[in-house]
Each structure stands twice: as C-alpha cells, then as structure tokens.
N, C-alpha and C. Protein backbone atom coordinates (compact mmCIF):
# COMPACT_ATOMS: atom_id res chain seq x y z
N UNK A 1 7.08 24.09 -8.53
CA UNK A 1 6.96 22.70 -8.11
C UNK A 1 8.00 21.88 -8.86
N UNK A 2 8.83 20.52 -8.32
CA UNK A 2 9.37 19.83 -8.73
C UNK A 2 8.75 18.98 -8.86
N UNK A 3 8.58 18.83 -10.49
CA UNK A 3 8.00 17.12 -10.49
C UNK A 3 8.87 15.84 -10.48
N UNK A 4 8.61 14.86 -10.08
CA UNK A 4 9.89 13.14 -10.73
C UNK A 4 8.50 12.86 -11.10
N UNK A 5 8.62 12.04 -11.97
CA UNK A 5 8.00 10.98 -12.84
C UNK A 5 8.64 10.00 -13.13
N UNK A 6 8.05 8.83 -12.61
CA UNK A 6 8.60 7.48 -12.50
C UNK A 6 7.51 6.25 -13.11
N UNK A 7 8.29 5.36 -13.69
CA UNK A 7 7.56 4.55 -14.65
C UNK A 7 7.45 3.01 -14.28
N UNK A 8 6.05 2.52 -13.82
CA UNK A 8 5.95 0.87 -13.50
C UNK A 8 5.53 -0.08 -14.51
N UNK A 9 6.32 -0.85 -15.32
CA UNK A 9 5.73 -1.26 -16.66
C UNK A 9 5.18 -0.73 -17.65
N UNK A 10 5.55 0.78 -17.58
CA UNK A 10 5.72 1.76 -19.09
C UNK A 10 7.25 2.21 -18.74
N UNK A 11 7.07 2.87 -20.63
CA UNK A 11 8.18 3.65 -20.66
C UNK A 11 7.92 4.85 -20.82
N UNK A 12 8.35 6.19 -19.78
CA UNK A 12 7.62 7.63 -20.25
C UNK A 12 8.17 7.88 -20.95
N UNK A 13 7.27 8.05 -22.27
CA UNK A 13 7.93 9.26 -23.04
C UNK A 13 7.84 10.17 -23.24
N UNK A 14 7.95 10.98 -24.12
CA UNK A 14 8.08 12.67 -24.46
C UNK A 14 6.72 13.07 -24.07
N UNK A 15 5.15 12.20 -24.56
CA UNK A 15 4.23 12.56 -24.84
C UNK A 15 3.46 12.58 -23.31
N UNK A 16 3.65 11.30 -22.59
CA UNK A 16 3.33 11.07 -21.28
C UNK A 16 3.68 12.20 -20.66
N UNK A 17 5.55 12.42 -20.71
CA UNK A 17 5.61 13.62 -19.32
C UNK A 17 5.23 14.91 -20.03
N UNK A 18 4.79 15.15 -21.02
CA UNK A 18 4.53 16.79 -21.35
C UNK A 18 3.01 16.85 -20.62
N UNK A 19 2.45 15.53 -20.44
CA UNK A 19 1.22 15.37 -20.29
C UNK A 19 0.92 16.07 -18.95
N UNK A 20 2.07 15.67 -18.35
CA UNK A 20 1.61 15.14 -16.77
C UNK A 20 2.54 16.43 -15.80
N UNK A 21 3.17 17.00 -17.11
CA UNK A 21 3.55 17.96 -16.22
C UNK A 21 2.87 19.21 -16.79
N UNK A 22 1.78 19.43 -17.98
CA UNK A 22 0.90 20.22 -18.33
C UNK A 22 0.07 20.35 -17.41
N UNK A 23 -0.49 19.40 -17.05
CA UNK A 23 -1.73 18.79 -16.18
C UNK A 23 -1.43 19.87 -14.26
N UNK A 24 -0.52 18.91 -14.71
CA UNK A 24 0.32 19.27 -12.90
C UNK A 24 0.75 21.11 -12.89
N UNK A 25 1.32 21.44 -13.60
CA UNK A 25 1.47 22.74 -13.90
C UNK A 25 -0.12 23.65 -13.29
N UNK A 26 -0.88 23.28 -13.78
CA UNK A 26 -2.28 24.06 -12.68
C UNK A 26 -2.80 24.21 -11.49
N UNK A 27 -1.78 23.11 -10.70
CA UNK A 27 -1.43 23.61 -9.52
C UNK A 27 -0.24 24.39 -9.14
N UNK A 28 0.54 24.71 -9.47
CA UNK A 28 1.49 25.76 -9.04
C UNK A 28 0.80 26.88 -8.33
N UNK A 29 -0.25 26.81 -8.87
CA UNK A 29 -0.83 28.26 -7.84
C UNK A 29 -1.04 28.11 -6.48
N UNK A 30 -1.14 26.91 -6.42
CA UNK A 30 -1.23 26.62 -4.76
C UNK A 30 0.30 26.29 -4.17
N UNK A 31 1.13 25.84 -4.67
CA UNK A 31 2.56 25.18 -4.01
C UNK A 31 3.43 26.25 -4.38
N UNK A 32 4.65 26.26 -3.63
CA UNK A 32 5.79 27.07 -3.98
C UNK A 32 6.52 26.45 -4.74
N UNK A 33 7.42 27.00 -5.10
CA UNK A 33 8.39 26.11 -5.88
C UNK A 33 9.71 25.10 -5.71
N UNK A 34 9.29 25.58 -4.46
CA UNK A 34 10.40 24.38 -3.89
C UNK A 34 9.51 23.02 -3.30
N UNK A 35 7.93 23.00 -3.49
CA UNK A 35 7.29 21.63 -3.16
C UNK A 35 7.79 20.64 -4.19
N UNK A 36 7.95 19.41 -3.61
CA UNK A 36 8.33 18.42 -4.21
C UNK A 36 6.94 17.27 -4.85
N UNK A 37 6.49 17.06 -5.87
CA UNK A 37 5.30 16.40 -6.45
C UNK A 37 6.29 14.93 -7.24
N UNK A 38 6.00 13.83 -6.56
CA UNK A 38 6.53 12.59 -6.87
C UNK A 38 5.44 11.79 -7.94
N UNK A 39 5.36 11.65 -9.13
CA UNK A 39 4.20 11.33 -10.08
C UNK A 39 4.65 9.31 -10.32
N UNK A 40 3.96 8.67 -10.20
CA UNK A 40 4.34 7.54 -10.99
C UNK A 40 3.13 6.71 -11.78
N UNK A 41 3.63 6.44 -12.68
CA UNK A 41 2.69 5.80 -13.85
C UNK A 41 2.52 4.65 -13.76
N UNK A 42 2.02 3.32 -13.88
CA UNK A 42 1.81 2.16 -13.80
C UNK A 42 1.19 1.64 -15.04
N UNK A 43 1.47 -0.02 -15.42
CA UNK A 43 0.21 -0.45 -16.44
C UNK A 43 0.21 -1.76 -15.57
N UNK A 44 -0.91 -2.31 -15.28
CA UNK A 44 -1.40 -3.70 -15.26
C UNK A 44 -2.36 -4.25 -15.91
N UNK A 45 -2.54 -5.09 -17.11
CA UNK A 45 -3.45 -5.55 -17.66
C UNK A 45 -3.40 -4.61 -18.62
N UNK A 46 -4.97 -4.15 -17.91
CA UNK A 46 -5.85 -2.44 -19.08
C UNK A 46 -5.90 -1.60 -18.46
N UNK A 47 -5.38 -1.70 -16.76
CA UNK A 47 -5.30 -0.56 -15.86
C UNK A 47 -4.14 0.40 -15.87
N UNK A 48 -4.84 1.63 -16.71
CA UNK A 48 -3.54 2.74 -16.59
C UNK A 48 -3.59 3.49 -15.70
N UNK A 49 -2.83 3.24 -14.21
CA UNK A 49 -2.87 3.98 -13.35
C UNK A 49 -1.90 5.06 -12.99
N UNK A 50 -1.96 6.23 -12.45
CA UNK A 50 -1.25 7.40 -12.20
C UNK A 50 -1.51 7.86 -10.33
N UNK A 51 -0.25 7.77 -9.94
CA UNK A 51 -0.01 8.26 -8.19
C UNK A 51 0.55 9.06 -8.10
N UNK A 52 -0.33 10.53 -7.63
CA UNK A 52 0.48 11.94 -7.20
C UNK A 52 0.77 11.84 -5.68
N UNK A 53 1.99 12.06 -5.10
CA UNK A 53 2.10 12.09 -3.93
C UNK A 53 2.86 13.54 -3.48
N UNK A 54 2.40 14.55 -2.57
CA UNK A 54 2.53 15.70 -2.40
C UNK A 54 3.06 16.00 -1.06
N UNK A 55 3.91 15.60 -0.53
CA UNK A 55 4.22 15.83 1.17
C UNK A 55 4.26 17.30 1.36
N UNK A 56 3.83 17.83 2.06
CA UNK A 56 3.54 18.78 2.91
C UNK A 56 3.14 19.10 4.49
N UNK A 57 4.51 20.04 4.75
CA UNK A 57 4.64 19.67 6.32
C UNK A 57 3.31 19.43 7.15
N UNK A 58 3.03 18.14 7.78
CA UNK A 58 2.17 17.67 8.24
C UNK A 58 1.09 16.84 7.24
N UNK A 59 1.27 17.10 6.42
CA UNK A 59 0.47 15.64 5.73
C UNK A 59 0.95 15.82 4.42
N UNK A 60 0.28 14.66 3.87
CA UNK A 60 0.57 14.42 2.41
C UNK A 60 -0.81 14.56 1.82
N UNK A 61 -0.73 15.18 0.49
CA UNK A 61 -1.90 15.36 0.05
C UNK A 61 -1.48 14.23 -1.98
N UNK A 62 -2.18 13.00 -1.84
CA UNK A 62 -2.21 12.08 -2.67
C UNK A 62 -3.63 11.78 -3.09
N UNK A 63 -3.41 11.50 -4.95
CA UNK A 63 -4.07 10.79 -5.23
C UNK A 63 -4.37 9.51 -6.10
N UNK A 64 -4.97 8.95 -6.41
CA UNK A 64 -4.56 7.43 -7.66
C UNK A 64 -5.81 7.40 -8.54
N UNK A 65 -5.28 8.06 -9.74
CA UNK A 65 -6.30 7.07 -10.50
C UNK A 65 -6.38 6.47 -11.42
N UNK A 66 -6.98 5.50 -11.55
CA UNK A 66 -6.83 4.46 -12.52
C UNK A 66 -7.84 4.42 -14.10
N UNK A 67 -7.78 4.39 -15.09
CA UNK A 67 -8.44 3.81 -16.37
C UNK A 67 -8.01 3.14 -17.31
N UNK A 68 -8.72 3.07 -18.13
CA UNK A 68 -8.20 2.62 -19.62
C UNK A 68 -7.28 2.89 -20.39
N UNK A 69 -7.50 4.31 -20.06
CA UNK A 69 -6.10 5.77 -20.75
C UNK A 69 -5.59 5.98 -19.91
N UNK A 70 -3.86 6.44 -20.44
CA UNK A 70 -3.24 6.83 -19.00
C UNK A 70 -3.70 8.50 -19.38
N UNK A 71 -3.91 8.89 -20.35
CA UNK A 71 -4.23 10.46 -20.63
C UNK A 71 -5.74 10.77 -20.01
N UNK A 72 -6.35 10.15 -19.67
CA UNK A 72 -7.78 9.87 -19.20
C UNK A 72 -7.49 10.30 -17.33
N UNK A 73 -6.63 9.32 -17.45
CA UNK A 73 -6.41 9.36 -15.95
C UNK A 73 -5.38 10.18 -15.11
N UNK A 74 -4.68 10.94 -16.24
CA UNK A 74 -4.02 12.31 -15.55
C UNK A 74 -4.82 13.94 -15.83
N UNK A 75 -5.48 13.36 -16.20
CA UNK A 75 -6.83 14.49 -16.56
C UNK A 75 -7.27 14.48 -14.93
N UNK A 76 -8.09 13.42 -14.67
CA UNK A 76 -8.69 12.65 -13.54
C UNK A 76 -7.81 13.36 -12.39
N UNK A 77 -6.60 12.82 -12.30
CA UNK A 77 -5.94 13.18 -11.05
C UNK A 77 -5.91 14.46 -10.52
N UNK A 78 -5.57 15.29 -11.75
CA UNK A 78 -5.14 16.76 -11.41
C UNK A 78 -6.80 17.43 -10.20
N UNK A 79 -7.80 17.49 -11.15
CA UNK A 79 -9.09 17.28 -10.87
C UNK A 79 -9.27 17.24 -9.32
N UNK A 80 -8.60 15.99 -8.90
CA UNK A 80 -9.27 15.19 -7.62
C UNK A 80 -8.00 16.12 -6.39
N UNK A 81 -7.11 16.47 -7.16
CA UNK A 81 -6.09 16.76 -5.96
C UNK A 81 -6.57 18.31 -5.77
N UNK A 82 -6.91 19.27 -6.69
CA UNK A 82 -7.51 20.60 -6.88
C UNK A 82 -8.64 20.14 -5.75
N UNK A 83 -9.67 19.29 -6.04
CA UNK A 83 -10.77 19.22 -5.29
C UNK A 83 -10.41 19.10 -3.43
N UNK A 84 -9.36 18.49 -3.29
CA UNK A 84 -9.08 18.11 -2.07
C UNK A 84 -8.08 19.14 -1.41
N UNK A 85 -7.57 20.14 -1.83
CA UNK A 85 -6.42 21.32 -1.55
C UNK A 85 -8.12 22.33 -0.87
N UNK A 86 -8.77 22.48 -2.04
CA UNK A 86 -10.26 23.43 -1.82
C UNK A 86 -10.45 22.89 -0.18
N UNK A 87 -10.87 21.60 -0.30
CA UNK A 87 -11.79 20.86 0.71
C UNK A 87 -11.00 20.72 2.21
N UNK A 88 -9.50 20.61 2.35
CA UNK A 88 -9.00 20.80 3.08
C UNK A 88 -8.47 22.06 3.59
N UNK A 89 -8.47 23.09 3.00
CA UNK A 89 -7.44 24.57 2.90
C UNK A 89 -7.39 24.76 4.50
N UNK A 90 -8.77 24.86 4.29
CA UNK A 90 -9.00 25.86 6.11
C UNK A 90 -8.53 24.65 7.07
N UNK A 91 -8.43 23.68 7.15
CA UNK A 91 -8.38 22.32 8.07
C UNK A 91 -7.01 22.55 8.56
N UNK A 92 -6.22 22.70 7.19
CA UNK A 92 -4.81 22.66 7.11
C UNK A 92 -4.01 23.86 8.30
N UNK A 93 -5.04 24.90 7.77
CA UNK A 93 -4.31 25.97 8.48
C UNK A 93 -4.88 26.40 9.97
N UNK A 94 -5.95 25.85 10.00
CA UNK A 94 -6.57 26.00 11.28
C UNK A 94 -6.38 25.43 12.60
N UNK A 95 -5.46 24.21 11.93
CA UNK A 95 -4.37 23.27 13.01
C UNK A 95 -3.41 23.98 12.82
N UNK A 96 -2.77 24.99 12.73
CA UNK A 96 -1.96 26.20 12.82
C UNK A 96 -0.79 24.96 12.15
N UNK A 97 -1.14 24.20 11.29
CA UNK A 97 0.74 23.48 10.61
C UNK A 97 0.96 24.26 9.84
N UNK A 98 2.38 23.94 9.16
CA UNK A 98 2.83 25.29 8.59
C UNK A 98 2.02 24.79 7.36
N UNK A 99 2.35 26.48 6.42
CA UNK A 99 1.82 26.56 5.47
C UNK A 99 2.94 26.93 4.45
N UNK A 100 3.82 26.44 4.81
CA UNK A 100 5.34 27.34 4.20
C UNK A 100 5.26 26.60 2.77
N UNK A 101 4.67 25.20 2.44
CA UNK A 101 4.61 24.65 1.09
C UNK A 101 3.69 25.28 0.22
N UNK A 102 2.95 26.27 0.94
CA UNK A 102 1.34 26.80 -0.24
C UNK A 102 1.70 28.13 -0.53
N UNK A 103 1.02 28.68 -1.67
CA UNK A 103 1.47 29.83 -1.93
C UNK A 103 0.22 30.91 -0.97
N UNK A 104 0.97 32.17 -0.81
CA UNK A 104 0.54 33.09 -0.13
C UNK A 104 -1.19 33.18 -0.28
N UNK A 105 -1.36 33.62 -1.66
CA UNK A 105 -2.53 34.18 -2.51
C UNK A 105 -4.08 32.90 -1.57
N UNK A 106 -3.14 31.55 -2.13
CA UNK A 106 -3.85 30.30 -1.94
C UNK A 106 -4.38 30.36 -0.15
N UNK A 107 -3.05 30.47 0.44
CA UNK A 107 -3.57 30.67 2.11
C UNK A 107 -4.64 31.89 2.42
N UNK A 108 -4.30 33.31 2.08
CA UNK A 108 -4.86 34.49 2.61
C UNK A 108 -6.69 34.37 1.75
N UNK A 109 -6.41 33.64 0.73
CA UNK A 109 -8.18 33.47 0.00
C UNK A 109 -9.00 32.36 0.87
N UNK A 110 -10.24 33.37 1.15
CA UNK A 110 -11.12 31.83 2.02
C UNK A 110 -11.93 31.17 0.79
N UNK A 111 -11.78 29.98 1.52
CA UNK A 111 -12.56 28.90 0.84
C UNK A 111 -13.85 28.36 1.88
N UNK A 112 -14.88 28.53 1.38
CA UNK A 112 -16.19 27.81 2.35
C UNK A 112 -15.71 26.35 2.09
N UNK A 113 -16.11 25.98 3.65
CA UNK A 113 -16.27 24.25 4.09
C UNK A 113 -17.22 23.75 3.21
N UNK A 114 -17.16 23.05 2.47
CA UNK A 114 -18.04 22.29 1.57
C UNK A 114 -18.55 21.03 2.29
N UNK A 115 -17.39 20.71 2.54
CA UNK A 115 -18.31 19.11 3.80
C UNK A 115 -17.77 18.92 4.91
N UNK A 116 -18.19 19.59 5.96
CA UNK A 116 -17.49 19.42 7.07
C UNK A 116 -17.55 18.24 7.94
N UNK A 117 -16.30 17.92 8.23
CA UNK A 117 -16.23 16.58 8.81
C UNK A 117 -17.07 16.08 10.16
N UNK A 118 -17.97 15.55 10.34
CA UNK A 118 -18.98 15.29 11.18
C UNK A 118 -19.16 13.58 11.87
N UNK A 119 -18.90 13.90 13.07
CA UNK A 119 -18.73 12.01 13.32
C UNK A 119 -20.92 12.05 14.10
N UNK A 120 -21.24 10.78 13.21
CA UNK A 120 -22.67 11.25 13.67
C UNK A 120 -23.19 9.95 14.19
N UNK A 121 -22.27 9.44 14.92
CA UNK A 121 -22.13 8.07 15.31
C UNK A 121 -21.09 7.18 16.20
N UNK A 122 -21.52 7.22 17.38
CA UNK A 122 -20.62 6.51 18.26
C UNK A 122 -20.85 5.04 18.51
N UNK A 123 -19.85 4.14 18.21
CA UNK A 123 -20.60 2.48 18.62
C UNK A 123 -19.47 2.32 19.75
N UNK A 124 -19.78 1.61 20.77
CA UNK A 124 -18.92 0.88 21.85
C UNK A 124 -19.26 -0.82 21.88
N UNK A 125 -18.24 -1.04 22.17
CA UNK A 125 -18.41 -2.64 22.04
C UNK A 125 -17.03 -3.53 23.04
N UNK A 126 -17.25 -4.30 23.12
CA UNK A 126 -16.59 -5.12 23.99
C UNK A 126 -15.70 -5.33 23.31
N UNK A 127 -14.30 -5.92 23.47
CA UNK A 127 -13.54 -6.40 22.50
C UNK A 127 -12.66 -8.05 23.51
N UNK A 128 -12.96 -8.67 22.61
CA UNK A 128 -12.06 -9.89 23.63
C UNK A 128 -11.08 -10.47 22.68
N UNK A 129 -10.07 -10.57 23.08
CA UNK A 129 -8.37 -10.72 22.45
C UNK A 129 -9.00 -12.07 22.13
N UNK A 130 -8.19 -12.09 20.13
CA UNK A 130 -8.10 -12.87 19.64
C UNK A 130 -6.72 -12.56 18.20
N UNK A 131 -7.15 -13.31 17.50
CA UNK A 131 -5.31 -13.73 16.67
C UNK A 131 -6.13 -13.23 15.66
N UNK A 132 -5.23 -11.98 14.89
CA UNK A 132 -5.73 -11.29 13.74
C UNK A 132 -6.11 -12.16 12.85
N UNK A 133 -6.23 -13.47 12.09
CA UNK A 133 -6.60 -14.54 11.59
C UNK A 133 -7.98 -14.32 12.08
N UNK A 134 -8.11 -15.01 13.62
CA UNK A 134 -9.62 -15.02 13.40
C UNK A 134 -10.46 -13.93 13.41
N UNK A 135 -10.04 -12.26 13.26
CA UNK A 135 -10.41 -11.56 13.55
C UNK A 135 -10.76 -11.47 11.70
N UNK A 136 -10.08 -11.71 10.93
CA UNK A 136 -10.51 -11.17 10.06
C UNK A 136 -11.74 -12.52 8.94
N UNK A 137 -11.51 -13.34 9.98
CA UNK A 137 -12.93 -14.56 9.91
C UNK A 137 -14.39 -13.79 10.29
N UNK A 138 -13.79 -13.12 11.54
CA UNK A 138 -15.19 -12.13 12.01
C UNK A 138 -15.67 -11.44 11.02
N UNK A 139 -14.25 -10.67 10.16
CA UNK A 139 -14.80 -9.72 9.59
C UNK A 139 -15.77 -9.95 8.37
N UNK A 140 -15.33 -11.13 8.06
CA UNK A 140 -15.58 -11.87 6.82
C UNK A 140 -17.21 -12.32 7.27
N UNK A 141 -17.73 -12.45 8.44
CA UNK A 141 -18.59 -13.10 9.11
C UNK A 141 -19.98 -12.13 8.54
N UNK A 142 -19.09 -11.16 9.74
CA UNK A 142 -19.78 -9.62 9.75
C UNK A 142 -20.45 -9.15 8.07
N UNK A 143 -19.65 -9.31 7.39
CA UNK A 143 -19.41 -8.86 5.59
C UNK A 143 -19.25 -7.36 6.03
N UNK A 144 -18.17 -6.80 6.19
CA UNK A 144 -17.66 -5.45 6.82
C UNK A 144 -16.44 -5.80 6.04
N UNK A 145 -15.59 -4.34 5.80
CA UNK A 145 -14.29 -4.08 4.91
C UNK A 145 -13.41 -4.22 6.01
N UNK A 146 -13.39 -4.45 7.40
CA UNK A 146 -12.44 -3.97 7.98
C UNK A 146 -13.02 -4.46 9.72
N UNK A 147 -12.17 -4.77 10.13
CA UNK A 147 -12.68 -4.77 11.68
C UNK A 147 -11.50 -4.56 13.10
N UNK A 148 -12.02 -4.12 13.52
CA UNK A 148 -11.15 -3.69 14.87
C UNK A 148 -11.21 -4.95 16.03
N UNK A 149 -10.03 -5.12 16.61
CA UNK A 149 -10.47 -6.04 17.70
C UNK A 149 -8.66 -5.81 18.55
N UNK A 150 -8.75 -6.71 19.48
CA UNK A 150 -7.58 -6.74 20.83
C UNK A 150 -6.95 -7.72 19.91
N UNK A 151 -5.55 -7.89 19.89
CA UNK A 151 -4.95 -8.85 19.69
C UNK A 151 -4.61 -10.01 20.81
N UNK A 152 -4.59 -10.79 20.69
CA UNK A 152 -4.36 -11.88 21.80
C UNK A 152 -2.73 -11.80 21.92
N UNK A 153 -1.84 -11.50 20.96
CA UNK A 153 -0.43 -11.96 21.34
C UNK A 153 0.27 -10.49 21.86
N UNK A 154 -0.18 -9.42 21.34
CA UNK A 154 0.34 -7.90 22.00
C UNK A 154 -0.60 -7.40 22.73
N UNK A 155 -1.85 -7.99 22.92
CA UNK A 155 -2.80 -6.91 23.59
C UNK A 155 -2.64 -5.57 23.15
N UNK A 156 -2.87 -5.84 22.04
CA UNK A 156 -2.93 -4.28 21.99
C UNK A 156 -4.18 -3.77 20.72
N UNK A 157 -4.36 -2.67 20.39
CA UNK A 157 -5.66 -2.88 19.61
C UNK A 157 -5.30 -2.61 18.41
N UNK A 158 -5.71 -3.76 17.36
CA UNK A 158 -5.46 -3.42 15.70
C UNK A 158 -6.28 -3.50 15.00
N UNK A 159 -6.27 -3.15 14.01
CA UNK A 159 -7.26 -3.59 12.66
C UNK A 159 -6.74 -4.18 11.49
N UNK A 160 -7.56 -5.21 11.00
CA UNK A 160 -7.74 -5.92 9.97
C UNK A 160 -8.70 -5.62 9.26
N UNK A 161 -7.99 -4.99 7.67
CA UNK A 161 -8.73 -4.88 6.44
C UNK A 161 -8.84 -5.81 5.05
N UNK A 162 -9.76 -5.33 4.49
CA UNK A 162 -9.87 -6.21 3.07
C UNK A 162 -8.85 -5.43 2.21
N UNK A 163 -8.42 -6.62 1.52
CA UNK A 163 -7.22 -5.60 0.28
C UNK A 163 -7.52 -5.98 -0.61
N UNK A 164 -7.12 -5.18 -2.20
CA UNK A 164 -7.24 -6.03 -3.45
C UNK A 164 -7.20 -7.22 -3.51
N UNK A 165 -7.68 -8.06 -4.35
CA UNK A 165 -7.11 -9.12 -4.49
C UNK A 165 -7.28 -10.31 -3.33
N UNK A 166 -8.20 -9.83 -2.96
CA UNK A 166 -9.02 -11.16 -1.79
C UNK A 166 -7.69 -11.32 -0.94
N UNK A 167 -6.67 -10.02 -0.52
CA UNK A 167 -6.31 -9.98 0.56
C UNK A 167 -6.81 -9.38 2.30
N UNK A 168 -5.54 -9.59 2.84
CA UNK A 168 -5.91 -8.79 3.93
C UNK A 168 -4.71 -8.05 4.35
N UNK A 169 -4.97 -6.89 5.34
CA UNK A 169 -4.03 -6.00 5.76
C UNK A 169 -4.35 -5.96 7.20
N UNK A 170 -2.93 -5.91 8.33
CA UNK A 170 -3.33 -5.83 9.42
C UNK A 170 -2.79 -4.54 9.73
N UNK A 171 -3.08 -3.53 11.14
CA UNK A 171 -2.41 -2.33 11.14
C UNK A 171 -2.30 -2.20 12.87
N UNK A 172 -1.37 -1.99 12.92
CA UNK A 172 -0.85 -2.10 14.22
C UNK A 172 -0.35 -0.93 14.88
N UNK A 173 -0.85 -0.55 16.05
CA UNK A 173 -0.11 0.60 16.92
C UNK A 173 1.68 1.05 16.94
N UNK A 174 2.14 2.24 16.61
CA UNK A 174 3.78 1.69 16.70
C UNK A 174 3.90 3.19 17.70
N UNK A 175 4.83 2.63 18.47
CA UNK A 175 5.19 3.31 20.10
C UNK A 175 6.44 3.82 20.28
C-alpha cells in the first residue's frame, strides 16, 4: 500500500506518521501494493480528526474519526475500516467489480454476512415542486435530517440535508 499523509492545521511529524503508517500497515493483508491509501490529519479546536480514503475500482472504502487524541483516533480508524472491508467483502465481489486492488488470500476466504442489507420499508408520497429553501423549511418542520422533494426550477428530484454547523446541503441529479 501507498500511503500520503497530509496535514490540516498540524504539523506531521516523525511520531504522527510512524503512527499512522503502523496502524495502516494491518491492512496490507487485504490491498496490494500498488493500492493507493490518502490519510489526512486535521485539528479544530480539541477535535483531532483523521480521514482514510481508499479508492478501489468501483468504490471507495473511507473513514473519519474524530477525538481528543489524534493517537486515539488512528487507533479508531484502522478498526472501523477492517470492520467495513469484513462487512462488505462478499458485496464487493458479488457485483462481479474487480477485485484487482485486494489481495488474493482476502478475496478466496469467506466471510459470513454479518448485517445484511435489508430495505423493510417502502413510503410513497406525493411530491409538489418547490425551491430547495422551502424544502428544507419542511424539513426543519418535519424535524427529519434530510428531505426529498421536486424542485420547482429543474423539476427534477433532489435532496436537502442538515450539515454541521446549522447548515444545509442540497444534492442534485447530474446527467
């Protein structure tokens, strides 16, 4: 695996990247060595946050986490991305995408479905075009993270979410 390690209001040093590429080093058993693992560190405030981002043909397998410690929280990460390689394995390969980024051993070993993805709930609803503004008044109405509706100026169907920081995010179809 290639790691970069990149720094947002720290400076890495010696101690950080031995950290983070100790950490990261325990996955090699799953990636080849030509996968590319993009690491970046952050501080805001008291939040020491750490973002693994893992592209692999057909998806990316990422995670973020944040604490007090940044050594706390590359403990954390390694953890959560192991947990999600397990939880996805068979998904990955069962949509026949390649597997050319994982190592052999990792593909040919089964892993049981631990939680298989289950939709146990269908809602239908009307939708009548309105301006992502007031859509996310609805949402706010509703007290929901997120709401779907028609746009009035593309007709077309988007969603509006809650973001940090008593924002919002809109997400739009692209064609």
């Amino acid at each position: 695996m290639r790691i970069t390690i990149s720094g947002k209001n720290i400076e890495i040093t010696e101690g950080l990247r031995k950290a983070v590429e100790e950490k990261l080093s325990k996955l090699e058993r799953y990636f080849t060595p030509e996968t590319d693992v993009t690491v970046t560190l952050s501080v805001e405030k008291e939040r020491q946050k750490i973002e693994v981002t893992i592209p692999v043909k057909g998806n990316i397998i990422r995670s973020e986490q944040v604490s007090n410690d940044m050594y706390v929280s590359i403990d954390l990460v390694e953890e959560v991305i192991e947990r999600q390689l397990k939880k996805y394995k068979n998904k990955i390969i069962d949509r026949k995408q390649s597997a050319t980024n994982f190592q052999k051993e990792f593909i040919e070993k089964e892993i049981e479905d631990e939680d298989e993805v289950a939709i146990i709930r269908t809602k239908r609803f009307g939708m009548k075009p309105m301006y992502p503004e007031d859509a996310c008044v609805q949402m706010e109405l509703l007290g929901h993270n997120f709401f779907v509706f028609q746009n009035a100026e593309t007709e077309q169907v988007n969603v509006v979410y809650k973001r940090k920081g008593n924002t919002y995010g809109l997400i739009e179809p692209e064609f």
